[in-house]
Structures are given as C-alpha cells and as structure tokens.
Protein backbone atom coordinates (compact mmCIF):
# COMPACT_ATOMS: atom_id res chain seq x y z
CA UNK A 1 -24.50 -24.12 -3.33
CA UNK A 2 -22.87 -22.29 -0.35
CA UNK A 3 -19.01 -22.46 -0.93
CA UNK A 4 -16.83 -22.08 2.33
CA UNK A 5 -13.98 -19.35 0.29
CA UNK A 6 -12.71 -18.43 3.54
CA UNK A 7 -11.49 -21.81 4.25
CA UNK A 8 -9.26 -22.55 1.44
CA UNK A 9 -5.87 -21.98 2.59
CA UNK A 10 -2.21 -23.39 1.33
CA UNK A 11 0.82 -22.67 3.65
CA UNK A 12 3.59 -21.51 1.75
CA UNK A 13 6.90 -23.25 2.62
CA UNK A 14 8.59 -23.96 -0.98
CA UNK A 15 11.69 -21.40 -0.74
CA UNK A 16 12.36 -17.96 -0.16
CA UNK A 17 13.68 -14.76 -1.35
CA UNK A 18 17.01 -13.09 -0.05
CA UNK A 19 18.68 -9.35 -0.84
CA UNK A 20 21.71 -11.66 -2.00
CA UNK A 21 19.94 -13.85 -4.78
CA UNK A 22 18.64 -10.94 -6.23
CA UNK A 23 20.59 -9.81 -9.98
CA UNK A 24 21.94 -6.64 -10.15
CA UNK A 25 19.72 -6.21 -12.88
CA UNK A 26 15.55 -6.50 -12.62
CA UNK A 27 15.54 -7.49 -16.35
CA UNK A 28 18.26 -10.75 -15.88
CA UNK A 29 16.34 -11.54 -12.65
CA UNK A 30 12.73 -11.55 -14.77
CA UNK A 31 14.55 -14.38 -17.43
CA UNK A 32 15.52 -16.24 -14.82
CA UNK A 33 12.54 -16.54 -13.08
CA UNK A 34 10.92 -17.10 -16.25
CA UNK A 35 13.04 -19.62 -17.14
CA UNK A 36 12.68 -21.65 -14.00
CA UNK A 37 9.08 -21.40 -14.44
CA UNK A 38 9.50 -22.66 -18.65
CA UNK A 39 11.88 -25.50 -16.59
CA UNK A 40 9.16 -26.19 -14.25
CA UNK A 41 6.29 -26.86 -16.66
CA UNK A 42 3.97 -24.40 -15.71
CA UNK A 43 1.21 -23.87 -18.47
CA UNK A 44 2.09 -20.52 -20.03
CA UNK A 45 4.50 -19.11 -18.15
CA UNK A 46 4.52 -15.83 -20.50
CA UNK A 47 0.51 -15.36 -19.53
CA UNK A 48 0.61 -12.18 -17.87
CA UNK A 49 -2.68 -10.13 -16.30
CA UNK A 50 -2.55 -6.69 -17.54
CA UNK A 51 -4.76 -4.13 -16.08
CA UNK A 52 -5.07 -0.62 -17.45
CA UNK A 53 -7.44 2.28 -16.38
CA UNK A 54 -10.54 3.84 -18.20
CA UNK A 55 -11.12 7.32 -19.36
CA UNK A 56 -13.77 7.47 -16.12
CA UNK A 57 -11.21 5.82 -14.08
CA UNK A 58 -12.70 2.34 -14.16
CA UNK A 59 -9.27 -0.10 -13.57
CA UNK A 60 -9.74 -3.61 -16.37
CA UNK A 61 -7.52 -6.18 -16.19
CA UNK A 62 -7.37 -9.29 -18.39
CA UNK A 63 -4.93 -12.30 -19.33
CA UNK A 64 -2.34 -11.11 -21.97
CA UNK A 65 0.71 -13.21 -23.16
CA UNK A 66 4.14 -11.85 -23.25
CA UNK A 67 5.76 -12.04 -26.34
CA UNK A 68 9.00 -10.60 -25.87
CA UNK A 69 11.33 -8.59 -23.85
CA UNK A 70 14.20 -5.57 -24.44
CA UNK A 71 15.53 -2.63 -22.96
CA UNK A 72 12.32 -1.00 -24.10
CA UNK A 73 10.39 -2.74 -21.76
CA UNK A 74 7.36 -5.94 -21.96
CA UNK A 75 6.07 -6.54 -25.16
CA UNK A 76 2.78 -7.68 -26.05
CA UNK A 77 0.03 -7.53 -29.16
CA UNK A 78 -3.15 -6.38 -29.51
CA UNK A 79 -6.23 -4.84 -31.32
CA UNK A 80 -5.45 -1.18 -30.80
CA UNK A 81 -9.47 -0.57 -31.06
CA UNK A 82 -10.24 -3.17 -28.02
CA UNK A 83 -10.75 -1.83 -24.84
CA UNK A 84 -7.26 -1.90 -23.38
CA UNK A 85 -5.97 -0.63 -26.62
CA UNK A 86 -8.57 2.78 -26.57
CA UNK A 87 -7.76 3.23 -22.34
CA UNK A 88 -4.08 3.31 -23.10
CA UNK A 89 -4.50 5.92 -26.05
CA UNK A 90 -6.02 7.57 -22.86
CA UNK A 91 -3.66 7.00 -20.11
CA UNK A 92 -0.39 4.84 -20.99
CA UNK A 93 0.15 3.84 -16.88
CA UNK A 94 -0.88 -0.26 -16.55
CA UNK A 95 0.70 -2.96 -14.50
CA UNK A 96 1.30 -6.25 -15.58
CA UNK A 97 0.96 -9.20 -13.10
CA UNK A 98 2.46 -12.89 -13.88
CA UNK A 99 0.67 -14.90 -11.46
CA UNK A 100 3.17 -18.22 -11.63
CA UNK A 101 1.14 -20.19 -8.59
CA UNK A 102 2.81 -23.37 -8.34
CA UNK A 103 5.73 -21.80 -7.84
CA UNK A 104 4.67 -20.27 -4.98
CA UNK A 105 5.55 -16.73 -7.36
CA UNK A 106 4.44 -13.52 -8.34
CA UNK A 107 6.18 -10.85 -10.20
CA UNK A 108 4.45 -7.54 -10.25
CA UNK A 109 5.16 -4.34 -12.97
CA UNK A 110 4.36 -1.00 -13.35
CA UNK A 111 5.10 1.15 -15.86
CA UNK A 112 4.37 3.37 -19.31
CA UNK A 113 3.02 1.33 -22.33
CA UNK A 114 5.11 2.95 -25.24
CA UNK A 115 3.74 1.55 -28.73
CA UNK A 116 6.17 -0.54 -30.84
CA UNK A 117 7.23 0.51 -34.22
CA UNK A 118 5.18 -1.13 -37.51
CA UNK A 119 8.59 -3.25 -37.93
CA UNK A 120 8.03 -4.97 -34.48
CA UNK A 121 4.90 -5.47 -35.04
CA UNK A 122 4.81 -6.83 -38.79
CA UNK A 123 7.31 -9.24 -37.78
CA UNK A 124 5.71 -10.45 -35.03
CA UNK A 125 2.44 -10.92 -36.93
CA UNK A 126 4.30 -12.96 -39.32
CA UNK A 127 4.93 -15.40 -37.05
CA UNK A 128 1.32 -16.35 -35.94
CA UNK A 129 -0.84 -19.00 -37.10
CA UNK A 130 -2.16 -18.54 -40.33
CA UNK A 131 -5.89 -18.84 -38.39
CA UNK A 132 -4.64 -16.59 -35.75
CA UNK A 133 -3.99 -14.09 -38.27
CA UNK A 134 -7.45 -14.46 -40.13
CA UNK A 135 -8.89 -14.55 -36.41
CA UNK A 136 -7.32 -10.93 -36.19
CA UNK A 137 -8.82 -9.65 -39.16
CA UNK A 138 -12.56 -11.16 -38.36
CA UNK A 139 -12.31 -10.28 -34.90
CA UNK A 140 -13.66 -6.50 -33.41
CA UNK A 141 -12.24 -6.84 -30.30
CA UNK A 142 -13.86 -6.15 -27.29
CA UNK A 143 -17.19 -5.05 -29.21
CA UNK A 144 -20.53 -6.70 -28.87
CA UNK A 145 -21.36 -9.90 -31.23
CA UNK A 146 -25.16 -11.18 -31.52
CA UNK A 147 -24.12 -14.40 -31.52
CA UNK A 148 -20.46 -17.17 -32.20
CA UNK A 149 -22.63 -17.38 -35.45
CA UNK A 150 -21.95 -14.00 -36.56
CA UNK A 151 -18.26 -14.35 -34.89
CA UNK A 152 -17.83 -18.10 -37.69
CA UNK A 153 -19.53 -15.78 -40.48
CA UNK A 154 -17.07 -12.77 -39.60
CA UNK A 155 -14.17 -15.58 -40.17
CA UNK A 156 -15.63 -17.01 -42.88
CA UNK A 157 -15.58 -13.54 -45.11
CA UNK A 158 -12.13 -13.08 -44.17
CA UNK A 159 -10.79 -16.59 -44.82
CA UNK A 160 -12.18 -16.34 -48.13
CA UNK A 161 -11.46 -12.70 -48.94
CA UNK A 162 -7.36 -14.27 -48.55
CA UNK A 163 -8.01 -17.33 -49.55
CA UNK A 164 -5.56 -16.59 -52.66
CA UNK A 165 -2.79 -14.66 -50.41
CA UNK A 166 -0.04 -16.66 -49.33
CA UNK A 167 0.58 -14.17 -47.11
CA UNK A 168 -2.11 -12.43 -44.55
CA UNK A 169 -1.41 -8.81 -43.99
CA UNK A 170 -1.28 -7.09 -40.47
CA UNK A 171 -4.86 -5.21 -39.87
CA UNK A 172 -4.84 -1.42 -39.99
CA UNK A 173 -6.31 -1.63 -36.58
CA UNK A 174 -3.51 -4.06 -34.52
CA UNK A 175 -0.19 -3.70 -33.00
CA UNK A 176 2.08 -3.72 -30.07
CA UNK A 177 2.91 -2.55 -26.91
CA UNK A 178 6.56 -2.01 -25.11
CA UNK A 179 5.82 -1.39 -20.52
CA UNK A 180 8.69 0.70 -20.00
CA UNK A 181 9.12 -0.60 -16.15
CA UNK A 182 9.52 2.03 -13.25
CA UNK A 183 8.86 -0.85 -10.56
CA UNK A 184 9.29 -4.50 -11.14
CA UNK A 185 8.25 -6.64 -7.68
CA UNK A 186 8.66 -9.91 -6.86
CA UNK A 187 6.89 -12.14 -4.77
CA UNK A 188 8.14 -15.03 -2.80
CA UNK A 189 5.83 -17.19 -0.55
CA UNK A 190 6.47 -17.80 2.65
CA UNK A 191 5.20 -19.47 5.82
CA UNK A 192 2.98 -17.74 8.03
CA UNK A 193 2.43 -15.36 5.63
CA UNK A 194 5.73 -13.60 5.66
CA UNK A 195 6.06 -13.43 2.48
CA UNK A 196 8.98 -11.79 0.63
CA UNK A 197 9.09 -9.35 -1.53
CA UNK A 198 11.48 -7.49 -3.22
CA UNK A 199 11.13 -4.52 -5.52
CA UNK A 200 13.10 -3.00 -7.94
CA UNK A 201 12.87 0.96 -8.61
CA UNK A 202 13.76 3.04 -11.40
CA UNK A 203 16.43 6.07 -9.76
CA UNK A 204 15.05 9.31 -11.01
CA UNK A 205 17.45 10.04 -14.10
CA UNK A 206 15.92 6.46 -15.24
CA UNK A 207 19.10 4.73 -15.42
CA UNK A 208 19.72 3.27 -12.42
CA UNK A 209 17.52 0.78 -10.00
CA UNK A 210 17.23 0.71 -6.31
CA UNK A 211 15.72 -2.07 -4.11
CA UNK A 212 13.34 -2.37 -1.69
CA UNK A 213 11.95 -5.02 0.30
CA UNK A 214 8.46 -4.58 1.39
CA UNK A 215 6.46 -5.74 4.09
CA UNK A 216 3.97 -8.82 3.24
C-alpha cells in the first residue's frame, strides 16, 4: 500500500511563545509546561525520548518516562546493563525530547547523565508495582530472548524465587540517571511554520542561564 507521507500536514495556530512569558528560571518554566500538559490530559506527559550515542558513534533513542526532577537535573530509571545504560558508561552526553503533540509542544534537552546515588534509587524502586519490580529482576534488558516464552519462564523463576519476600530487592544491575541540563529548548508551533523557539543556556561558570531564540 503506497502511503502519500508527504501530504499529511496540520497548520499550527494554537498559541505562541514570547521572550516575556518565559520564567527566569528553565527549571520553573519545564513544571509549568508540564503541568499544563498533566491539566490538559495528554497520555503521559512525563514520556520523554532519550537518545544517547554508541561506543562506534551509532545515536539510539527510545521512549523513557521521567520520574522526577531537582537541581541535579532529569531523573529517570533503568537497567544499567541495557543498551542506553552500557553507551552512557561510554559517553554521558544524551538529549532528552518530550514530544507533547497536542499541544502543539516540544521541549528539547541536552546535557550530562550523572548517576543517582543507591538512596535515590532504592526509594524509587520501592515505589513500583510489585510486578514491575519482579519484571526488573526477570528482565535482561536490551538482550536477545528466543521467544515471550522464555521472557513468562524468566518471570516465573523470579516470582517464585520472592514469592516469600514481602519486600522485592533492587537488582544489582538497575538504577538511575540525573541529565544535568546545559540547554533546555522549547518549542512553540506556529503558523506558516514560524515556529518559536526559545532556548535556555547554561553561562560558562554553570550558574547562570542565557536565552536564545532560534530560527524555526
């Protein structure tokens, strides 16, 4: 089936984005953008596309969620062993992307992924599903399975193996990230394809920001 791409278009026209609605600071402009979106009902606002670079150079990017944020920078969980996990042992530059469509949105981020301490990350295990939790232990992240049989047998073993534990520990191989920030973007569609955006830049001492608007 031939599918005319070219031709889907959408003409953006919602709102726009002026020097003098920006915050002083990126991080209170990020929760309120967030929050609008939470306010809006958009289905996982916190989903964020996070892209990280290879050893050989090969850029990945995949669908992430945000689980918190602090002066440290984006927070977000993973199997250290996975691929993302092994390319930023390798290189700690990524970029996150939260692609918030219906709002007419993007907010763009690039930065340093600094791992969080064991506390951060026990207590945000805690908090997860108890089958989320086995689902970390049974899963190998980003290696190759024969079959979602051997993936149900994997979770099997481990259901059983803490069956008895009222509590399911963090696995030796899982933890967090913090994106310490140097540019945060965002992204406000326009008509015509004028769209606005405005970035946010880290000074050089680091404690300072600058903005920027760029061209579409």
């Amino acid at each position: 089936m031939d599918l005319d791409i070219a031709s889907l278009r959408k003409e953006y026209a919602d709102g726009g984005l002026a020097e003098a609605d920006l915050s002083a600071d990126p991080y209170d402009m990020f929760h309120r953008w967030m929050q609008e979106s939470i306010e809006a009902g958009l289905h996982e606002p916190n989903a964020m596309v996070v892209s990280t670079v290879s050893a050989d150079g090969r850029p990945t990017s995949r669908m992430v969620l945000l689980k918190g944020i602090d002066e440290r920078g984006f927070h977000f969980y993973t199997n250290r062993s996975s691929a993302k996990g092994v390319h930023l042992a390798g290189n700690s530059s990524c970029a996150l992307l939260f692609p918030w469509h219906p709002l007419e949105r993007q907010v763009r981020i690039t930065g340093e992924a600094w791992d969080l301490p064991e506390a951060d990350v026990n207590a945000y295990f805690a908090t997860r599903p108890r089958a989320s939790r086995l689902g970390a232990w049974a899963s190998h992240q980003s290696s190759e399975v024969a079959s979602r049989a051997e993936l149900a047998a994997a979770y099997d073993e481990v259901a059983a193996r803490f069956a008895d534990d009222e509590v399911v520990p963090v696995p030796p191989m899982w933890g967090g990230y913090a994106v310490h920030p140097a540019e945060i973007e965002f992204w406000q569609g326009r008509p015509g394809r004028m769209h606005d955006r405005l970035v946010y830049r880290r000074t050089p001492e680091g404690t300072d920001w600058t903005t920027h608007r760029l061209a579409p």
